[in-house]
C-alpha atoms as a PDB file:
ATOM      1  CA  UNK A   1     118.996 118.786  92.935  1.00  0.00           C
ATOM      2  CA  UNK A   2     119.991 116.427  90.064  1.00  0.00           C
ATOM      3  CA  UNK A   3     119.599 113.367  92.650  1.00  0.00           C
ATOM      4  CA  UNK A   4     116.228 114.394  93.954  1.00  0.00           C
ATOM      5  CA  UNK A   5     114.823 114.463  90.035  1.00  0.00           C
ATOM      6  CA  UNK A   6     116.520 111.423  88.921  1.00  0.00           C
ATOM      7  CA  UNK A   7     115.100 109.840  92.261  1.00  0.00           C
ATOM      8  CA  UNK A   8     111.330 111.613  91.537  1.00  0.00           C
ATOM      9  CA  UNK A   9     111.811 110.093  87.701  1.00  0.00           C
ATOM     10  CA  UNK A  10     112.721 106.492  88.438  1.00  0.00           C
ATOM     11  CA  UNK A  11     109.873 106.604  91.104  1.00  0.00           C
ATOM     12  CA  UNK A  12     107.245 107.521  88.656  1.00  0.00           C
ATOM     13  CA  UNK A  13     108.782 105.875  85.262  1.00  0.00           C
ATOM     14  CA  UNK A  14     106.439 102.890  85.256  1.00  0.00           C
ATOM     15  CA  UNK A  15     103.371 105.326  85.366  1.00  0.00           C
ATOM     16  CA  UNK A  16     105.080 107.753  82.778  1.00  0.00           C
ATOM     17  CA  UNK A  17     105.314 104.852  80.495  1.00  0.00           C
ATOM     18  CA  UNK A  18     102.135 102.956  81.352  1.00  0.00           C
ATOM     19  CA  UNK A  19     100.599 106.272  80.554  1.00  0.00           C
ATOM     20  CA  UNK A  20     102.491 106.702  76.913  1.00  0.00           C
ATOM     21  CA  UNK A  21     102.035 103.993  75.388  1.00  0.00           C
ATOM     22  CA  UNK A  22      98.274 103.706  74.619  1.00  0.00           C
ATOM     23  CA  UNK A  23      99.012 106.382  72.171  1.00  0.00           C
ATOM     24  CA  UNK A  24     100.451 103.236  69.959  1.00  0.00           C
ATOM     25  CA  UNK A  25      97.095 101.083  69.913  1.00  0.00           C
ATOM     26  CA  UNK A  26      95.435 102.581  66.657  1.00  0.00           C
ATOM     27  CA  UNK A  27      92.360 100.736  66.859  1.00  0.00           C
ATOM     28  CA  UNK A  28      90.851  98.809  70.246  1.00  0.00           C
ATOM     29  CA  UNK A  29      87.779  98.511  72.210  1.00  0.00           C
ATOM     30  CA  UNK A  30      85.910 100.871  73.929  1.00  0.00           C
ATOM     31  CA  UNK A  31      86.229 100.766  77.853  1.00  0.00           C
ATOM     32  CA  UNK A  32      82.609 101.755  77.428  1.00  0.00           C
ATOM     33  CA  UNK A  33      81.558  99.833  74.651  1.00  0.00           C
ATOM     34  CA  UNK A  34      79.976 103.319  73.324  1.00  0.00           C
ATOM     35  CA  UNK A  35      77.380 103.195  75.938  1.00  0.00           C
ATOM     36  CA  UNK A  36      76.163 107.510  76.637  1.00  0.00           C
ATOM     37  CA  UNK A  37      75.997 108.480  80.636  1.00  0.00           C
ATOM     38  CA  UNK A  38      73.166 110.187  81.472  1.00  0.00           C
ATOM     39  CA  UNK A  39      73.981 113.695  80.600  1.00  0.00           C
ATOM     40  CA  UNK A  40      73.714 111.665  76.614  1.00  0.00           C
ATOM     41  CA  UNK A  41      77.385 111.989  76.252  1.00  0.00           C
ATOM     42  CA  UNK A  42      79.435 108.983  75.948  1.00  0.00           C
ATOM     43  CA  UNK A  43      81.156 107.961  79.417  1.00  0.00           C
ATOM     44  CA  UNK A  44      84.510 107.823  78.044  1.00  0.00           C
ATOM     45  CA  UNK A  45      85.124 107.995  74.138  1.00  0.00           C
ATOM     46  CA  UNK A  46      86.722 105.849  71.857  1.00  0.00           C
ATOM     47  CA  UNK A  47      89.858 106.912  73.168  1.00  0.00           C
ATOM     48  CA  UNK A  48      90.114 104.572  76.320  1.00  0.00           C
ATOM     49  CA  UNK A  49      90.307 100.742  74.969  1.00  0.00           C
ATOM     50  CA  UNK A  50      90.717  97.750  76.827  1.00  0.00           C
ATOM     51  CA  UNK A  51      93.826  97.181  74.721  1.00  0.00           C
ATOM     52  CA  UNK A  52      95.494 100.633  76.003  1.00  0.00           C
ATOM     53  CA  UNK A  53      94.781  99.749  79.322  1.00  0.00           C
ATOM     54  CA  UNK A  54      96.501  96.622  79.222  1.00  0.00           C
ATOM     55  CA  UNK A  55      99.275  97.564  77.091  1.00  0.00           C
ATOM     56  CA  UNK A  56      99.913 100.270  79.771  1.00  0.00           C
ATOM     57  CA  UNK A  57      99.555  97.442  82.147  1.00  0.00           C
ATOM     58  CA  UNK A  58     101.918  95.357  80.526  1.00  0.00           C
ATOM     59  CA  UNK A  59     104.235  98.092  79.995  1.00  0.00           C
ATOM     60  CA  UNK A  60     104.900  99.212  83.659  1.00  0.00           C
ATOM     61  CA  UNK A  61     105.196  95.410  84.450  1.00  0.00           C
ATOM     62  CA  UNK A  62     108.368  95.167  82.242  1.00  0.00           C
ATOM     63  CA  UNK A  63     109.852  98.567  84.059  1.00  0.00           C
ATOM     64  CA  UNK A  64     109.019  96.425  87.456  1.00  0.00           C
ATOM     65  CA  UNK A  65     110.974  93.502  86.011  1.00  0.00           C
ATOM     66  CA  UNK A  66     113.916  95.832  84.940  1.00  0.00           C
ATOM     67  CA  UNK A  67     113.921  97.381  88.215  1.00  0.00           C
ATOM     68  CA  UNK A  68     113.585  93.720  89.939  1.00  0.00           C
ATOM     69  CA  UNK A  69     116.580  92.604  88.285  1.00  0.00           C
ATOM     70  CA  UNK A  70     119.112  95.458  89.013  1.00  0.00           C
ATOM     71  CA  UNK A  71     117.580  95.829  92.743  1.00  0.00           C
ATOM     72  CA  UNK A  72     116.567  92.468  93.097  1.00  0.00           C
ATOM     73  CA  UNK A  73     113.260  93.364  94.639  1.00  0.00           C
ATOM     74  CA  UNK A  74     110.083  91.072  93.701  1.00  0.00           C
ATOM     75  CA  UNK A  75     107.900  93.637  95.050  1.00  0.00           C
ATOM     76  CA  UNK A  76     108.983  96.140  92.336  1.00  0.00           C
ATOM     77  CA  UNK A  77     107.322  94.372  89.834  1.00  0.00           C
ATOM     78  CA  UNK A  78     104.229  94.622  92.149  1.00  0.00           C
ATOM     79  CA  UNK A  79     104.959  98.652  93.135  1.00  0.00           C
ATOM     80  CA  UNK A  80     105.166  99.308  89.076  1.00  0.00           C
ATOM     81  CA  UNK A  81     101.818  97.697  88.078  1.00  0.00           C
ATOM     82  CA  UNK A  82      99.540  99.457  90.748  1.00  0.00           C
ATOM     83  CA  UNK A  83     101.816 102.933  89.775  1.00  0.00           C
ATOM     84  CA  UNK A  84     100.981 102.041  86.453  1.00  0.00           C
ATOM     85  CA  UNK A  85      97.101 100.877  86.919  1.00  0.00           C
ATOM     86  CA  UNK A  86      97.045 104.800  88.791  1.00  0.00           C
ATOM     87  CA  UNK A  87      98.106 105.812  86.000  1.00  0.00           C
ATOM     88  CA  UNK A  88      95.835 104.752  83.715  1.00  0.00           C
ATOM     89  CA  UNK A  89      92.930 105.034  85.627  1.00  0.00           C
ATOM     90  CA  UNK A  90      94.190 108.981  86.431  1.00  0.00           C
ATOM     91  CA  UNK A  91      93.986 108.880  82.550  1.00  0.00           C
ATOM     92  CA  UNK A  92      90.109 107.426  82.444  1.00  0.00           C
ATOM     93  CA  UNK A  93      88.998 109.913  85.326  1.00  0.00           C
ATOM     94  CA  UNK A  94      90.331 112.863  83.353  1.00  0.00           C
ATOM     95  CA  UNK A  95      88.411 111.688  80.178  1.00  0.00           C
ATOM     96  CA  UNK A  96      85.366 111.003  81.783  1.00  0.00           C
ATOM     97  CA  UNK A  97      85.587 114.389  83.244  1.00  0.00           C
ATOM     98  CA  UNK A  98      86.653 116.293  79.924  1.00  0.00           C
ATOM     99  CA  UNK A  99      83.015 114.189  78.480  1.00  0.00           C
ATOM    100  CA  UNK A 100      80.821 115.327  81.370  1.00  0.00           C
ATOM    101  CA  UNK A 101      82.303 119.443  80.110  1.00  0.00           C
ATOM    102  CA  UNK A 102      81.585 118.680  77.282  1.00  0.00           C
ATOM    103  CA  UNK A 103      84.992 118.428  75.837  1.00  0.00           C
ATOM    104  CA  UNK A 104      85.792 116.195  72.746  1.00  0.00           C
ATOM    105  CA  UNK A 105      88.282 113.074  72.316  1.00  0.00           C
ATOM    106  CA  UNK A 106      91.645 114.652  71.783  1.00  0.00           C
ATOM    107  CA  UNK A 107      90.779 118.520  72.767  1.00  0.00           C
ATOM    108  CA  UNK A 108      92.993 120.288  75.410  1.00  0.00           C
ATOM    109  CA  UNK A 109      91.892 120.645  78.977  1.00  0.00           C
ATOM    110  CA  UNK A 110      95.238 122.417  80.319  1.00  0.00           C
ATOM    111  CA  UNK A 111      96.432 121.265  83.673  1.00  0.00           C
ATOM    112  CA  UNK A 112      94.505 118.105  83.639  1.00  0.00           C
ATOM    113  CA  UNK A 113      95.461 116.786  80.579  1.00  0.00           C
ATOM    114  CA  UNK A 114      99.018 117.377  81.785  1.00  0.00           C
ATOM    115  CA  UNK A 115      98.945 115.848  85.401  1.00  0.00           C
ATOM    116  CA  UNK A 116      95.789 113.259  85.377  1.00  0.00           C
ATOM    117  CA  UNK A 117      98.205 110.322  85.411  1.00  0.00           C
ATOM    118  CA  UNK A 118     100.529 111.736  88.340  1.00  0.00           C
ATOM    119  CA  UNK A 119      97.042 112.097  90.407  1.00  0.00           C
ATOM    120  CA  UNK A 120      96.055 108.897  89.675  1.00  0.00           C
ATOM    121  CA  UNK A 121      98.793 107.226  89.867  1.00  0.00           C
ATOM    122  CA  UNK A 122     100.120 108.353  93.147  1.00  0.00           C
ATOM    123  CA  UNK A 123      96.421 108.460  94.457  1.00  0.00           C
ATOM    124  CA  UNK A 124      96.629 104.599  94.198  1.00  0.00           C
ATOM    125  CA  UNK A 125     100.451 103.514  95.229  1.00  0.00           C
ATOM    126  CA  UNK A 126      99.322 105.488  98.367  1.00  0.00           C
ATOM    127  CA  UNK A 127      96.032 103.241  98.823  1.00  0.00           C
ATOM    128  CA  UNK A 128      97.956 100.296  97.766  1.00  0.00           C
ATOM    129  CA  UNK A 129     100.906 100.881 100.005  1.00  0.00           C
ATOM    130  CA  UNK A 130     103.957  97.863  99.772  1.00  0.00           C
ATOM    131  CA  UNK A 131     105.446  98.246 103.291  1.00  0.00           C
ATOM    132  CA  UNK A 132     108.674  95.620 101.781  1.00  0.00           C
ATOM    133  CA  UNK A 133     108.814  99.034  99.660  1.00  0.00           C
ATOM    134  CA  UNK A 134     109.663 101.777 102.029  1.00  0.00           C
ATOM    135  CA  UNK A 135     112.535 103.069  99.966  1.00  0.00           C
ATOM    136  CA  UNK A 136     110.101 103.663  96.915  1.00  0.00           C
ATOM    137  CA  UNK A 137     107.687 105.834  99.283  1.00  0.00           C
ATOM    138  CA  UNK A 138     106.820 109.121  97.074  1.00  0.00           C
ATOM    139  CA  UNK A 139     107.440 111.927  98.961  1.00  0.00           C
ATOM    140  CA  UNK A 140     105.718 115.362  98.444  1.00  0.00           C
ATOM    141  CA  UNK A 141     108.876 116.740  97.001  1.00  0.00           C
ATOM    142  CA  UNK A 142     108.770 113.830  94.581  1.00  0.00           C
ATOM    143  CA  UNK A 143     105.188 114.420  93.653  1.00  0.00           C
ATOM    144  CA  UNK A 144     106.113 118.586  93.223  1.00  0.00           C
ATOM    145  CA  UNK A 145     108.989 117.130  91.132  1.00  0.00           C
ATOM    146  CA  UNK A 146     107.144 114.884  88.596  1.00  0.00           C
ATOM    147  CA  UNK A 147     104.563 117.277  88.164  1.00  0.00           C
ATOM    148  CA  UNK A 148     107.146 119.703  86.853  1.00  0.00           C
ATOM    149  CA  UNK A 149     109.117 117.399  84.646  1.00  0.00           C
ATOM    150  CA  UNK A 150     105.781 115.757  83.414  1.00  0.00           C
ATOM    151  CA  UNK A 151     104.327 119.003  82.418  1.00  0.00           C
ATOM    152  CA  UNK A 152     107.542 119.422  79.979  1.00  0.00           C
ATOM    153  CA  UNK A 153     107.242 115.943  78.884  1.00  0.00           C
ATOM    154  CA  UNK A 154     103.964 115.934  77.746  1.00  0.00           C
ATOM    155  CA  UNK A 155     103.884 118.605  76.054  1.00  0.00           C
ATOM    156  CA  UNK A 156     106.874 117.058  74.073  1.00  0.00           C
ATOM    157  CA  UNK A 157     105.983 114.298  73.879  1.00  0.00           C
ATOM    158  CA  UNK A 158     102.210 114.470  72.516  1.00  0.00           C
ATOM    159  CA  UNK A 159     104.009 117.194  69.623  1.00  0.00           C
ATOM    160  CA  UNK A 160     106.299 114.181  68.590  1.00  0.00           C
ATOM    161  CA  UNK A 161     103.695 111.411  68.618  1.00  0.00           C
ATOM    162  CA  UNK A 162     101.908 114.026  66.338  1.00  0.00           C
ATOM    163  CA  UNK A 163     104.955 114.372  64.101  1.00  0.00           C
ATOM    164  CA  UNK A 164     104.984 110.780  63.472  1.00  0.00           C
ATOM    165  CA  UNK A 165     101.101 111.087  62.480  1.00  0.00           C
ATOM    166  CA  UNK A 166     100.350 109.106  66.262  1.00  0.00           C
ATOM    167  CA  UNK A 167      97.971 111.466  67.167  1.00  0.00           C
ATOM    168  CA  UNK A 168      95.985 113.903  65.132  1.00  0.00           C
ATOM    169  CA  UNK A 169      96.645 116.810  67.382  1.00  0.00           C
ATOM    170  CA  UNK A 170      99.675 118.280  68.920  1.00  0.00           C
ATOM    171  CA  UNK A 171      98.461 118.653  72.502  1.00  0.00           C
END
């Protein structure tokens, strides 16, 4: 059982990362420049900046490279960017979403908060299937798996960041 999680985890570390570290980009750009959808909310909040999405970007590139040089794989690199670009745009759906119900920057929407970037992320890997990548093919017991131990992360996670004054809100 140990394998199949450390297997699920290294699968989905770029997007667990790409997905984390917006939190550390204080100040950025709105992803929708603070323009209101028709319902006279804004579409996504200040929340989502161009700078978090690249950063996130950025940051599941450098697991790719890590992974390219102990597997020596160049299509790692590529498999860790789209995971990672799921990832992130799991992250915009969900906030778009929590705006259309009415739901404030940084409020709780349980369940979605908690697995938005596992949807999105695998959503796109599958679209954006590598076939020189068949041995990083996410399985449904993967998926099951990372939606368990991403649950428990998050909500540890988001508690630290808020510890070291990161975030404003535990959750």
């Amino acid at each position: 059982m140990l394998k199949l999680i450390f297997i699920a985890f290294i699968k989905y570390l770029p997007a667990m990362i790409a997905n984390g570290v917006p939190v550390f980009i204080r100040k950025g750009t709105p992803i929708d420049r603070g323009k209101k959808f028709i319902d006279g909310r804004r579409v996504l909040g200040d929340g989502k900046t161009w700078e978090g999405l690249i950063i996130g970007s950025i940051f599941s590139i450098s697991i790719g490279m890590v992974y390219y040089i102990i597997l020596e794989n160049k299509y790692l690199i590529l498999y860790s960017l789209v995971l990672g670009i799921g990832a992130l745009l799991g992250d915009i759906i969900a906030s778009f979403i929590k705006r259309r119900l009415g739901i404030p920057r940084g409020a709780p929407l349980p369940v979605l908060d908690q697995v938005n970037f596992i949807l999105g992320s695998t959503a796109v890997v599958k679209i954006f299937r590598v076939d020189e990548l068949a041995f990083m093919t996410i399985t449904l017991v993967d998926f099951i798996i990372i939606l368990f131990i991403a649950s428990i992360l998050h909500v540890t996670t988001n508690y630290i960041a808020f510890k070291l004054g990161l975030k404003n809100v535990p959750w």
